[in-house]
PDB file of N, CA and C in Angstrom:
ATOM      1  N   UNK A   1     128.960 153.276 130.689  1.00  0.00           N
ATOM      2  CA  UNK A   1     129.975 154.227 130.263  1.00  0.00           C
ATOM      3  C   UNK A   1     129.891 155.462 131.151  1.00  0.00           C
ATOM      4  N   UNK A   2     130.750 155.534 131.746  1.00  0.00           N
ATOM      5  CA  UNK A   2     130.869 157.094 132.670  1.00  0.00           C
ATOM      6  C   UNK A   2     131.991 158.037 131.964  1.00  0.00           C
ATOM      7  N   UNK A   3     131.638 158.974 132.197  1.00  0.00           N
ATOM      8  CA  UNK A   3     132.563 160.072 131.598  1.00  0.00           C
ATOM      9  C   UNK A   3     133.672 160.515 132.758  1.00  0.00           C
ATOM     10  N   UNK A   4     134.571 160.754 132.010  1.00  0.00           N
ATOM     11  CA  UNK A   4     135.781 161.146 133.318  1.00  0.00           C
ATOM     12  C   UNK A   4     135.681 162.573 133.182  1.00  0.00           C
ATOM     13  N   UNK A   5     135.920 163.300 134.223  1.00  0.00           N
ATOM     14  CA  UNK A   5     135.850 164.423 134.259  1.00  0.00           C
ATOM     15  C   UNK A   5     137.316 165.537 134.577  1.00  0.00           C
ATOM     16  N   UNK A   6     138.166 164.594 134.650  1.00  0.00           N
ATOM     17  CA  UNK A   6     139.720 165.309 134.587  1.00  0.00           C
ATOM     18  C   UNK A   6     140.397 165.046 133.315  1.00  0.00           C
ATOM     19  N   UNK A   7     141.053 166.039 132.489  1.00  0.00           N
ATOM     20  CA  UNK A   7     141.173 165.751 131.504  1.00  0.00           C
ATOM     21  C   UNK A   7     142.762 165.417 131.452  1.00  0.00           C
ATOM     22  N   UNK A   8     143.541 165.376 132.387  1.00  0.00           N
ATOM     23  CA  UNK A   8     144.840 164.797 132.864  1.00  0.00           C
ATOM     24  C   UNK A   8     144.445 163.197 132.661  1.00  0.00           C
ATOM     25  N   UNK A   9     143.422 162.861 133.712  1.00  0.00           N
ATOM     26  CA  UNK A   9     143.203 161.290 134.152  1.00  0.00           C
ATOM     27  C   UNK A   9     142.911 160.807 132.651  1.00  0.00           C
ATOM     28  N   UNK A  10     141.684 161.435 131.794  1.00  0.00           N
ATOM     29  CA  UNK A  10     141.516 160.916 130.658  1.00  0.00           C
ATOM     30  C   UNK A  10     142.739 160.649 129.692  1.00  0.00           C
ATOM     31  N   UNK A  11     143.147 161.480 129.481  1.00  0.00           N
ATOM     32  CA  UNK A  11     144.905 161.403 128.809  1.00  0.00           C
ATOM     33  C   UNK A  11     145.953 160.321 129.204  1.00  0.00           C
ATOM     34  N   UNK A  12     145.865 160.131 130.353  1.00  0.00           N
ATOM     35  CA  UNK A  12     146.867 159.426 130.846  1.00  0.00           C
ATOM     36  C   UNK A  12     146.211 157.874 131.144  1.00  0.00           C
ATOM     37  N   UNK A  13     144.809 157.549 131.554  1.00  0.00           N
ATOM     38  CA  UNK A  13     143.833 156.472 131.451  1.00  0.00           C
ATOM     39  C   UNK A  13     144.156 156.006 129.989  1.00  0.00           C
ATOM     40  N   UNK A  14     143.903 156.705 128.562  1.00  0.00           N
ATOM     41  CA  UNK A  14     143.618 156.454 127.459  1.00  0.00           C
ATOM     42  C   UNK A  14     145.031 155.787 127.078  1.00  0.00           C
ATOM     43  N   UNK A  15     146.051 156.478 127.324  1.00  0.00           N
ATOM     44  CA  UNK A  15     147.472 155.940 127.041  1.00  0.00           C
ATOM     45  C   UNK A  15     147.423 154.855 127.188  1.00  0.00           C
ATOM     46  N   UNK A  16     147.249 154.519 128.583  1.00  0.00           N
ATOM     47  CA  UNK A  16     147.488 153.416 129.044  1.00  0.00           C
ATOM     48  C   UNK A  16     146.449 152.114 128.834  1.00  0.00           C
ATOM     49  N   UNK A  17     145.555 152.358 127.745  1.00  0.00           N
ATOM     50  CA  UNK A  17     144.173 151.434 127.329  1.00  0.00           C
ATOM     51  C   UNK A  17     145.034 151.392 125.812  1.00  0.00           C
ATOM     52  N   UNK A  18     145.304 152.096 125.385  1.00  0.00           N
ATOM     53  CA  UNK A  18     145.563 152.028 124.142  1.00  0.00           C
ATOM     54  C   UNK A  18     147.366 150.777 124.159  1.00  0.00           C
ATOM     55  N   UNK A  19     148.533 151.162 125.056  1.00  0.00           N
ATOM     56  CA  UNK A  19     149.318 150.402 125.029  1.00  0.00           C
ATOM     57  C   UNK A  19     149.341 149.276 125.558  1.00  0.00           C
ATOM     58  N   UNK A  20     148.684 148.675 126.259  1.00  0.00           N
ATOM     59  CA  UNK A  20     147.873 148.017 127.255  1.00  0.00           C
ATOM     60  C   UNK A  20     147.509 147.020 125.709  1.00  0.00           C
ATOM     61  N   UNK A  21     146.465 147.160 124.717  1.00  0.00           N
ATOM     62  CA  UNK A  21     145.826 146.220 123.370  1.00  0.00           C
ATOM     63  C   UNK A  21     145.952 147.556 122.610  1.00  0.00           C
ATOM     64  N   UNK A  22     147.122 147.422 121.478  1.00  0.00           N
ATOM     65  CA  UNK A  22     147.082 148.539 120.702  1.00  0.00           C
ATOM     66  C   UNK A  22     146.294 148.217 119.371  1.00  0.00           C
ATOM     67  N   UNK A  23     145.996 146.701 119.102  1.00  0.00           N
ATOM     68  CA  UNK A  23     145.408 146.206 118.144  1.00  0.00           C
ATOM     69  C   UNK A  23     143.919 146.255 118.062  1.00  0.00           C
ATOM     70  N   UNK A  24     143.441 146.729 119.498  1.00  0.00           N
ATOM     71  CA  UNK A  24     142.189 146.638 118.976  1.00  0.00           C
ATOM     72  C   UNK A  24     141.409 147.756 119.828  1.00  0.00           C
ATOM     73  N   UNK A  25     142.223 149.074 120.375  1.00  0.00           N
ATOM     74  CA  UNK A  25     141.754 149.989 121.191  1.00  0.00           C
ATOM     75  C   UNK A  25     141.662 151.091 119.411  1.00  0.00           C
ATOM     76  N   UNK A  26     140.320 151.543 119.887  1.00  0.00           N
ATOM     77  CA  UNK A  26     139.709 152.757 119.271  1.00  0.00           C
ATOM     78  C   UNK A  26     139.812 154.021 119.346  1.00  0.00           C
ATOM     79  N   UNK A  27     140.226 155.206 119.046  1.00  0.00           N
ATOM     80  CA  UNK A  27     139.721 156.390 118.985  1.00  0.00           C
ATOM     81  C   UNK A  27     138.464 156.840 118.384  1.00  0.00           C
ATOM     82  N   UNK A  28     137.528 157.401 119.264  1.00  0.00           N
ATOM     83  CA  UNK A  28     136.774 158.505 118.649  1.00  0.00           C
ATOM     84  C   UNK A  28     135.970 159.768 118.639  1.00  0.00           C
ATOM     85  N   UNK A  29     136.248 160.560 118.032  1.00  0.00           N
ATOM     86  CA  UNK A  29     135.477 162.010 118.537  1.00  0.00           C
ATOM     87  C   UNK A  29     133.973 162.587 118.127  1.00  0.00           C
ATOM     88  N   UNK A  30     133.329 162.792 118.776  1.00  0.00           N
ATOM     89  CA  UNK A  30     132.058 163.324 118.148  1.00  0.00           C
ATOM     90  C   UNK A  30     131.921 164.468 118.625  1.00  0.00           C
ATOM     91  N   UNK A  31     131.225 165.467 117.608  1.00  0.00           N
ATOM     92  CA  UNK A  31     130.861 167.122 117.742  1.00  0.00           C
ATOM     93  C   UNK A  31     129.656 167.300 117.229  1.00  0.00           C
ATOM     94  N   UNK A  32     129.184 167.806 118.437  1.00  0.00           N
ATOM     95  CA  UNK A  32     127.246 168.068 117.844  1.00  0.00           C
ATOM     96  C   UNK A  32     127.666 169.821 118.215  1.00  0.00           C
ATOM     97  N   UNK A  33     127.598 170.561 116.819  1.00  0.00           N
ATOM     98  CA  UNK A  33     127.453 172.058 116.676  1.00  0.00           C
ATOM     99  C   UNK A  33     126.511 172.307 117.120  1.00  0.00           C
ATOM    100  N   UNK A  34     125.292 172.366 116.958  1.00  0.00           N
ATOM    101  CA  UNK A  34     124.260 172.450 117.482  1.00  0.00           C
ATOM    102  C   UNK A  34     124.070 172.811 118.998  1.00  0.00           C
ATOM    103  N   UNK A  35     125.027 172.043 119.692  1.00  0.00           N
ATOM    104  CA  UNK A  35     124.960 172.353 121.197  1.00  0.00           C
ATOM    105  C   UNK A  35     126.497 172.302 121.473  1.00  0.00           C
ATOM    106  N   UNK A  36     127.331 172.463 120.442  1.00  0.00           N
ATOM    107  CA  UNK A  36     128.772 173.050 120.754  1.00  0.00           C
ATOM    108  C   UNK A  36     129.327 171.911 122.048  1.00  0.00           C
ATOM    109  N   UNK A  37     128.794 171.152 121.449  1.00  0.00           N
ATOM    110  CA  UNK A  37     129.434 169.570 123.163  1.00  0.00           C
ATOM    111  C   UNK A  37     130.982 168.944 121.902  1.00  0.00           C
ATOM    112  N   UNK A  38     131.665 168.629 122.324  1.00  0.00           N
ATOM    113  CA  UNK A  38     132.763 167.996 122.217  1.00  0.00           C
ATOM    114  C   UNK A  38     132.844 166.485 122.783  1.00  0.00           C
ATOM    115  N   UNK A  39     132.516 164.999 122.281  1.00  0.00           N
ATOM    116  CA  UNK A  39     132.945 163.861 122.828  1.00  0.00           C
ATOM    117  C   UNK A  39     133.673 163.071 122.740  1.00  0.00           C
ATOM    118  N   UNK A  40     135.079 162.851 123.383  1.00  0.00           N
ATOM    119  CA  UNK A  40     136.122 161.809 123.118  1.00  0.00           C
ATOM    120  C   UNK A  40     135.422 160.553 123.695  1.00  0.00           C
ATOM    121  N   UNK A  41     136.052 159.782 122.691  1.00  0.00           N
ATOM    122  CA  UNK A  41     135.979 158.597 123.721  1.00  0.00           C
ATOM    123  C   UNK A  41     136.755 157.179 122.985  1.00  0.00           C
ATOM    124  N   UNK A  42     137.445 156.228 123.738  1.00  0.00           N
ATOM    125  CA  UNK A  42     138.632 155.581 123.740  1.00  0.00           C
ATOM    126  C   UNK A  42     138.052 154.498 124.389  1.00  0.00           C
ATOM    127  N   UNK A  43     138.381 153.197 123.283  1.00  0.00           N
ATOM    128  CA  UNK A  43     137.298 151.751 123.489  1.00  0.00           C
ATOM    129  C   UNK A  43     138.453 150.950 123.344  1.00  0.00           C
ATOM    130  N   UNK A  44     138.448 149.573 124.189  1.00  0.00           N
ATOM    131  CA  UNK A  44     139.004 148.781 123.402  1.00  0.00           C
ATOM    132  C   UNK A  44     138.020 147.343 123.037  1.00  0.00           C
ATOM    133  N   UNK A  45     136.552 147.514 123.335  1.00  0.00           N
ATOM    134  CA  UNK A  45     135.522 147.086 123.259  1.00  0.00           C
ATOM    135  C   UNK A  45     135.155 146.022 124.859  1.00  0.00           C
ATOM    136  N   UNK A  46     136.262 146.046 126.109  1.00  0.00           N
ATOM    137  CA  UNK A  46     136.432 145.714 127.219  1.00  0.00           C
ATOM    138  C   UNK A  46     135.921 146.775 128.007  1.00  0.00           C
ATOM    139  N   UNK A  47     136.847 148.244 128.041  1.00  0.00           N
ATOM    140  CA  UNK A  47     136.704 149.393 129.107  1.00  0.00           C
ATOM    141  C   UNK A  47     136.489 150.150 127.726  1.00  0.00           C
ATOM    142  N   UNK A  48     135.502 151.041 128.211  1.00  0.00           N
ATOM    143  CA  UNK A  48     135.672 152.131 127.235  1.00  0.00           C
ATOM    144  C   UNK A  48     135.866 153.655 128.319  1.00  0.00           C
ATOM    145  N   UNK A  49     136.403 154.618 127.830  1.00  0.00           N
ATOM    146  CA  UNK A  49     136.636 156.149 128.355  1.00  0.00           C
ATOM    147  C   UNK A  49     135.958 156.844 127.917  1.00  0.00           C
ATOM    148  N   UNK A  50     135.391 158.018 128.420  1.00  0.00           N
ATOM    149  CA  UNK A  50     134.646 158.953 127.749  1.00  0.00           C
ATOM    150  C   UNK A  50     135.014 160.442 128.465  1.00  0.00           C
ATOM    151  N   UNK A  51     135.106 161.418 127.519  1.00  0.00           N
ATOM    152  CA  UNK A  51     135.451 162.517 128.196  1.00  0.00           C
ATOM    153  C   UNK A  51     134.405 163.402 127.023  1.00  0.00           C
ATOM    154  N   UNK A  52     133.658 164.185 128.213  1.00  0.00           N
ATOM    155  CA  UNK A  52     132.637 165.740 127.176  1.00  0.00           C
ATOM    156  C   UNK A  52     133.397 166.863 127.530  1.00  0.00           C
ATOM    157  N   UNK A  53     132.754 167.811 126.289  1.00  0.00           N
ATOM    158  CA  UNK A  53     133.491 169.165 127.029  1.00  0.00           C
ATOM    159  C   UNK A  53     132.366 169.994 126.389  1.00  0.00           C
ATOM    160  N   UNK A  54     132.362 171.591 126.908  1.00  0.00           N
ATOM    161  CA  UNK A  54     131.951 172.432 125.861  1.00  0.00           C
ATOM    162  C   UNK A  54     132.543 173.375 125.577  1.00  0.00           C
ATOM    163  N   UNK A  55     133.596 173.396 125.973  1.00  0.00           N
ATOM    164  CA  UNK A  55     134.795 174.564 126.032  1.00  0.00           C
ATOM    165  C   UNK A  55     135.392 174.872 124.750  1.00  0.00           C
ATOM    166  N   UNK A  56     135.274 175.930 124.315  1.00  0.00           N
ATOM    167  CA  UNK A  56     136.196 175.795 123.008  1.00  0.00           C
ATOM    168  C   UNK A  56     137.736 176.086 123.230  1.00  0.00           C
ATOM    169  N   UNK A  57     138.144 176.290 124.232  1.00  0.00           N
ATOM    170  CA  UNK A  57     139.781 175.850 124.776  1.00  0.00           C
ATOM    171  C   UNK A  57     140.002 174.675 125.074  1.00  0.00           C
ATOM    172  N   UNK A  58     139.490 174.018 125.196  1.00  0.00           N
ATOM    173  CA  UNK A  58     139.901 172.315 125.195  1.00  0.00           C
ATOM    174  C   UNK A  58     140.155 171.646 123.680  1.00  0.00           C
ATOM    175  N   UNK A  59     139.827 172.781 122.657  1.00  0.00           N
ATOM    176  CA  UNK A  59     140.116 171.860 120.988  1.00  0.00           C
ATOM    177  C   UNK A  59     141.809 172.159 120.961  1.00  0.00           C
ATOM    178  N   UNK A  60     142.704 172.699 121.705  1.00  0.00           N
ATOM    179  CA  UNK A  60     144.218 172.459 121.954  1.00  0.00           C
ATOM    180  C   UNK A  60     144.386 171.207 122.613  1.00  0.00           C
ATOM    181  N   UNK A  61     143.611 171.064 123.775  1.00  0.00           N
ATOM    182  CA  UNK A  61     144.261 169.859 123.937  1.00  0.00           C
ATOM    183  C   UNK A  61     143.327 168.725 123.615  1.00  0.00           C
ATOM    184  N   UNK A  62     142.512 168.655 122.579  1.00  0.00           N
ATOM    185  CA  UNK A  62     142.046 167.389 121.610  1.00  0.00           C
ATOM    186  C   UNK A  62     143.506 167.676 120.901  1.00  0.00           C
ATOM    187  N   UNK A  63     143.910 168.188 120.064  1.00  0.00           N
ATOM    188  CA  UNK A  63     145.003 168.680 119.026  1.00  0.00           C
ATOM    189  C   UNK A  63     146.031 167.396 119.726  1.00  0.00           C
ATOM    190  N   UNK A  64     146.452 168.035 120.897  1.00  0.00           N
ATOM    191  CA  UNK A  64     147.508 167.102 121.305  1.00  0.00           C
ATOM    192  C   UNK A  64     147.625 165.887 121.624  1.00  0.00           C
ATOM    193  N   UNK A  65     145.832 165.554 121.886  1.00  0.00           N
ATOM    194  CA  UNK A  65     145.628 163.991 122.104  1.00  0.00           C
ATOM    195  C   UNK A  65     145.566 162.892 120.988  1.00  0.00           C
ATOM    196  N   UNK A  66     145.769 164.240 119.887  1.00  0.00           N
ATOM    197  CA  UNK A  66     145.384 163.419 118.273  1.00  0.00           C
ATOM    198  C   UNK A  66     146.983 163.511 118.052  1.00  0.00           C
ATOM    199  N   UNK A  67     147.729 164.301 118.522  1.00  0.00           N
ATOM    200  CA  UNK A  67     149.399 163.547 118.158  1.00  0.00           C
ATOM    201  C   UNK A  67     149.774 162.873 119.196  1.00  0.00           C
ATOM    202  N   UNK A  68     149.501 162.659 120.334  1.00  0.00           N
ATOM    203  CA  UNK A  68     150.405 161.152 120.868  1.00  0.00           C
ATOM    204  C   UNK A  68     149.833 160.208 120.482  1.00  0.00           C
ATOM    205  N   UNK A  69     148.068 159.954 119.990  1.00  0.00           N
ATOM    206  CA  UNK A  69     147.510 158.689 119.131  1.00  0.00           C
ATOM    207  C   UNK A  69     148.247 158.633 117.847  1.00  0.00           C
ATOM    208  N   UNK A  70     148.443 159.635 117.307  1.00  0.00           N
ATOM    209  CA  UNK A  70     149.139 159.445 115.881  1.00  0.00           C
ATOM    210  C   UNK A  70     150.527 158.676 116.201  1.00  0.00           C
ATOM    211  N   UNK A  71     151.713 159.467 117.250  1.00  0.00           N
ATOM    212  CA  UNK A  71     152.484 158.919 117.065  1.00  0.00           C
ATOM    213  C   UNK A  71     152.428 157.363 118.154  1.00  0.00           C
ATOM    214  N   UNK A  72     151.731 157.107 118.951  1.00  0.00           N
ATOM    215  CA  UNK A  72     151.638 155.449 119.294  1.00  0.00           C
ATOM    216  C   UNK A  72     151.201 155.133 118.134  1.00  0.00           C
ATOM    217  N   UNK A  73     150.612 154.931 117.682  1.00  0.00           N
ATOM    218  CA  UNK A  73     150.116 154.243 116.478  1.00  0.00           C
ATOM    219  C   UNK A  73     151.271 154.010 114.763  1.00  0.00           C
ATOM    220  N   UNK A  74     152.038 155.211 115.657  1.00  0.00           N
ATOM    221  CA  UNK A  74     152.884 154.807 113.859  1.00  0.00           C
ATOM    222  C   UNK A  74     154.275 154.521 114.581  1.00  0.00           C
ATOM    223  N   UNK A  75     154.722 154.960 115.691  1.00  0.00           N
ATOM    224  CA  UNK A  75     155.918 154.316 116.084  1.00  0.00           C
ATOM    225  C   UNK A  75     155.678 153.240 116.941  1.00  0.00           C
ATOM    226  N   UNK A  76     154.636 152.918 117.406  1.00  0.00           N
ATOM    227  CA  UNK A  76     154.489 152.130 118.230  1.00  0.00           C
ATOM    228  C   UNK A  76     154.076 152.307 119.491  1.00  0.00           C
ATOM    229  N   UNK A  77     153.534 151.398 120.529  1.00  0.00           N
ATOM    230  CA  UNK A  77     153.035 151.383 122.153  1.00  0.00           C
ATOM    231  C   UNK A  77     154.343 152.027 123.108  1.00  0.00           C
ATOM    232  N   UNK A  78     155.611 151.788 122.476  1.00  0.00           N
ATOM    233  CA  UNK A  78     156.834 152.109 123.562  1.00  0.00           C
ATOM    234  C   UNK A  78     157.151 152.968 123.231  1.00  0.00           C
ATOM    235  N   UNK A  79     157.356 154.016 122.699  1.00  0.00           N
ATOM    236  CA  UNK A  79     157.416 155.304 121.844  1.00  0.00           C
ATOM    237  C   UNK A  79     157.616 155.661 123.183  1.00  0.00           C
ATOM    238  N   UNK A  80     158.377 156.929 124.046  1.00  0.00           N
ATOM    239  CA  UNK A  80     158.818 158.005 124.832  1.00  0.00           C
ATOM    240  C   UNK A  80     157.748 159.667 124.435  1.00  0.00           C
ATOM    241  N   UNK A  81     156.914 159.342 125.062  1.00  0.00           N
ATOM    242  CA  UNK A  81     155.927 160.715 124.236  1.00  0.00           C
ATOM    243  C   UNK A  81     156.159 161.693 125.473  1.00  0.00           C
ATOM    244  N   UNK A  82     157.290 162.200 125.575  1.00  0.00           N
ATOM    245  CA  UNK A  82     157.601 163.807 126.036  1.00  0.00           C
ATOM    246  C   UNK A  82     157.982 164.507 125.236  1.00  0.00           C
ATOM    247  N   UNK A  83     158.465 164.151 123.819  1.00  0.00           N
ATOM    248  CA  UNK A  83     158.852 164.823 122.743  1.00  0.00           C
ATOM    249  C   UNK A  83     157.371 165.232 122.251  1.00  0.00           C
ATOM    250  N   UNK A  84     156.218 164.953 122.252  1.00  0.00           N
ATOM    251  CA  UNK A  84     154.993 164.625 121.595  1.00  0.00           C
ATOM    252  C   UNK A  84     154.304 165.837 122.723  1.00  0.00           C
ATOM    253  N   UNK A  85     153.932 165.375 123.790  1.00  0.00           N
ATOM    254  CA  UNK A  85     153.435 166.153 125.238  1.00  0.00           C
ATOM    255  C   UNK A  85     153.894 167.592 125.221  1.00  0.00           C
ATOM    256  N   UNK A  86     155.009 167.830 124.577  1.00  0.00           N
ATOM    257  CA  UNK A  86     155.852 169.145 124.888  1.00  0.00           C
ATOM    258  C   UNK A  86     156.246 169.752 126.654  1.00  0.00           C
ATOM    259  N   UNK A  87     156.236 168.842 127.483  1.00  0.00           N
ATOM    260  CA  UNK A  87     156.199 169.334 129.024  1.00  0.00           C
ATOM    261  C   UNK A  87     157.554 169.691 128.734  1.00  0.00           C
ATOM    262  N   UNK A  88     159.023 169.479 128.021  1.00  0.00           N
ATOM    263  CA  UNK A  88     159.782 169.840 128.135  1.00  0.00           C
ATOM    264  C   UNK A  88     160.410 171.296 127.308  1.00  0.00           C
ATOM    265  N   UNK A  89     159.556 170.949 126.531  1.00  0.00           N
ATOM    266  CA  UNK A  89     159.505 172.415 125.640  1.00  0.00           C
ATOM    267  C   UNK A  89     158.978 173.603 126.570  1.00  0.00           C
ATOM    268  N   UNK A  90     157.592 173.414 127.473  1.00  0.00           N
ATOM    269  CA  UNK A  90     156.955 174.689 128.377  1.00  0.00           C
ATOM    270  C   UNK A  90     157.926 174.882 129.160  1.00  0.00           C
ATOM    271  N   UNK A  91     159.000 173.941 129.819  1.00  0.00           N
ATOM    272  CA  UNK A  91     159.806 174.599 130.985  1.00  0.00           C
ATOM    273  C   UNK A  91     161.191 175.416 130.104  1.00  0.00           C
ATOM    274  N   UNK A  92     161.577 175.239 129.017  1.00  0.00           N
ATOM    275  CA  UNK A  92     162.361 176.133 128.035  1.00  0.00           C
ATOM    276  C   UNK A  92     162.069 177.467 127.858  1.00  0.00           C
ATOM    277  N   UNK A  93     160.377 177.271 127.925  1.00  0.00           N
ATOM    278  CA  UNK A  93     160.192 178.811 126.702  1.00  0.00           C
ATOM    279  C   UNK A  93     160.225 180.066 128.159  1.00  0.00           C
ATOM    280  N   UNK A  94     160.747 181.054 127.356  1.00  0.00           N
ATOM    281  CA  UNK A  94     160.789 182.054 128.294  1.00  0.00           C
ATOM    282  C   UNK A  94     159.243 183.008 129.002  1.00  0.00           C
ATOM    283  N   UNK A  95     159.820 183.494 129.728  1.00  0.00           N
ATOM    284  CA  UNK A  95     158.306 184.005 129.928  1.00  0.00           C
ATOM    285  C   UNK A  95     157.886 185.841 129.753  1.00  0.00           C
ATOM    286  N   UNK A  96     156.798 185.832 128.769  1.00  0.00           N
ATOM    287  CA  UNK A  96     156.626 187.122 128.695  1.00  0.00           C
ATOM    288  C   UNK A  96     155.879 187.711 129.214  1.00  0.00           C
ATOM    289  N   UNK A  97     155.755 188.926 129.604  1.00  0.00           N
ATOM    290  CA  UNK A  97     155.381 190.025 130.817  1.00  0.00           C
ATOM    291  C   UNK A  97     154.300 190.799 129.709  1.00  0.00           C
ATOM    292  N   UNK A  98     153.006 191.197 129.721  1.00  0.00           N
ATOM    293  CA  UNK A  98     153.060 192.632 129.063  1.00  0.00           C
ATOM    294  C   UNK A  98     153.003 192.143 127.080  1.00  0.00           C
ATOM    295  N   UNK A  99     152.345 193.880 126.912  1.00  0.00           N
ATOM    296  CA  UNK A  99     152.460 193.708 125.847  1.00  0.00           C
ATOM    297  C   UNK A  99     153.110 194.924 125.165  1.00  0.00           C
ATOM    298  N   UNK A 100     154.029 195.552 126.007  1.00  0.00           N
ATOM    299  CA  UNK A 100     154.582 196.936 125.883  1.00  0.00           C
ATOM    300  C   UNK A 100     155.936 196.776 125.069  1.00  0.00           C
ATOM    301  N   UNK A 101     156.580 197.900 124.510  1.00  0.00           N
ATOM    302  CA  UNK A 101     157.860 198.128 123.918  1.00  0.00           C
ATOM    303  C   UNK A 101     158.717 197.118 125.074  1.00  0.00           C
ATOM    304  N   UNK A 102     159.766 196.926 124.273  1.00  0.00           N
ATOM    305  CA  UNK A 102     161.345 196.072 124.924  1.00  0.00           C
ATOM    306  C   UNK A 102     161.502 197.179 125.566  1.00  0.00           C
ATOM    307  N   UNK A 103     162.575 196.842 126.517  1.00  0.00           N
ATOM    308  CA  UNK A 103     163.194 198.188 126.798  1.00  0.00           C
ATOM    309  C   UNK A 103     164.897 197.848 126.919  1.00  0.00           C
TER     310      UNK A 103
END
């Protein structure tokens, strides 16, 4: 088991393990407080993935990796997950400057 160390590749690796055998690919996370480590990792008992972290800005994007598993899993492997990803929502939102009065 090697750990991937891009958390793009892991995301996009895992997708594609999970639609690939959706019947028998795994999610799972482990958190040792103790040493504040974070471990994903995504089996389908063939390849398994592993991604660590210790960042506590990376529990946003666990958040988001737990809704495109939610929604493959309840709509299905062919599901369109840019609605899910939000990449189309970040190029919408406007951008703010500052934390001063409007003017």
């Amino acid at each position: 088991m090697v750990y991937i160390t891009s958390w793009d590749d892991f995301v996009e690796r895992s997708v594609q393990l999970f639609r690939a055998d959706p019947d028998s690919t795994r999610y799972v996370m482990k958190y040792r407080h103790c040493d504040g480590k974070l471990v994903l990792k995504v089996t389908d008992n063939r390849q398994c993935l592993k991604y660590k972290t210790d960042q506590a800005q990376e529990a946003k994007k666990m958040e988001k990796l737990n809704n495109i598993f939610f929604t493959l899993m309840a709509r299905g492997p062919e599901v369109d997950l840019s609605e899910v990803t939000g990449k189309e929502q970040v190029d919408a939102q406007p951008i703010r400057k500052g934390r001063g009065r409007k003017q």
